[in-house]
Protein backbone atom coordinates (compact mmCIF):
# COMPACT_ATOMS: atom_id res chain seq x y z
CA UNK A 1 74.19 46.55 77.37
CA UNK A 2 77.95 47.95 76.85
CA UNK A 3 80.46 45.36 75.59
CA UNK A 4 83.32 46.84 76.89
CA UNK A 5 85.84 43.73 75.05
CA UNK A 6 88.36 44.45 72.38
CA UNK A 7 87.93 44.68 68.98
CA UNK A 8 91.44 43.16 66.97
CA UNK A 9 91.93 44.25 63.59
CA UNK A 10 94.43 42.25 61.83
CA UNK A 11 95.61 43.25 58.52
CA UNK A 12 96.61 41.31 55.97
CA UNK A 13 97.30 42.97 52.96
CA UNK A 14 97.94 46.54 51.05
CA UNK A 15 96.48 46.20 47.28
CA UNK A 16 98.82 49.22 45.75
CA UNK A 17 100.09 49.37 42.03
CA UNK A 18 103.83 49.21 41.91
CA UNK A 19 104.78 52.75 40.64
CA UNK A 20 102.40 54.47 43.27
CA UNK A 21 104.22 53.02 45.88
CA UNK A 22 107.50 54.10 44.42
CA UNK A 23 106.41 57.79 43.78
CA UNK A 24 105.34 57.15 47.51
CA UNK A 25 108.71 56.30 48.73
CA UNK A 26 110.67 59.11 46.64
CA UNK A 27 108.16 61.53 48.36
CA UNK A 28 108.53 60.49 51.68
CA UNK A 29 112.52 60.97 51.06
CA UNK A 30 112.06 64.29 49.56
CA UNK A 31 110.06 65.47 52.36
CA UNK A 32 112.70 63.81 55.13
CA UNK A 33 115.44 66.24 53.79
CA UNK A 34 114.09 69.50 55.79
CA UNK A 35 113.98 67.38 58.94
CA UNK A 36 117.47 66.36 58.84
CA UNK A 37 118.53 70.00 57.84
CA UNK A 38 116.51 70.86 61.35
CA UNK A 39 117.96 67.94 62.97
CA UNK A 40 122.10 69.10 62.11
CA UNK A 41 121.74 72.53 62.98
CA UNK A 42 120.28 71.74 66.41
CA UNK A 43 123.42 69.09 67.10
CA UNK A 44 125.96 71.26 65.34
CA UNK A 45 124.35 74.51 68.22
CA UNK A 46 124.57 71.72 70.99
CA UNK A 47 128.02 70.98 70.15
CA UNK A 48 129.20 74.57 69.98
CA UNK A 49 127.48 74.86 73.51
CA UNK A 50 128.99 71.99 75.12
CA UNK A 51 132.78 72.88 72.94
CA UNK A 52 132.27 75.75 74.69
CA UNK A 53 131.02 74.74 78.19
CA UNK A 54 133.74 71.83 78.19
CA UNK A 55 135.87 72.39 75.84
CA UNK A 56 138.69 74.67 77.78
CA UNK A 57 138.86 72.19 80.95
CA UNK A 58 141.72 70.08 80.27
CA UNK A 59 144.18 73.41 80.15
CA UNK A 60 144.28 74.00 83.21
């Protein structure tokens, strides 16, 4: 026989000491800092393009 219902896992709780979940946090911020690097030079190249694209059409 399959039993093809759901199984719901609810959780309640996170048992972590204090200063883990600090050096946690600082870590996750540290490693954030390459991805927004990534994340301005990709806008700042989009920007140029569409400066570019539209930025002479009002002169004319």
């Amino acid at each position: 026989m399959e039993n093809n219902s759901p199984n719901e896992v609810k959780i309640t709780d996170i048992k972590m000491p204090f200063w883990s979940m600090v050096m946690f946090m600082v870590k996750a911020a540290i490693a954030s800092i390459p991805a927004i690097i990534i994340l301005w030079i990709i806008f700042a190249v989009l920007a140029g393009i569409f400066g570019g694209i539209f930025g002479g059409m009002g002169r004319f």
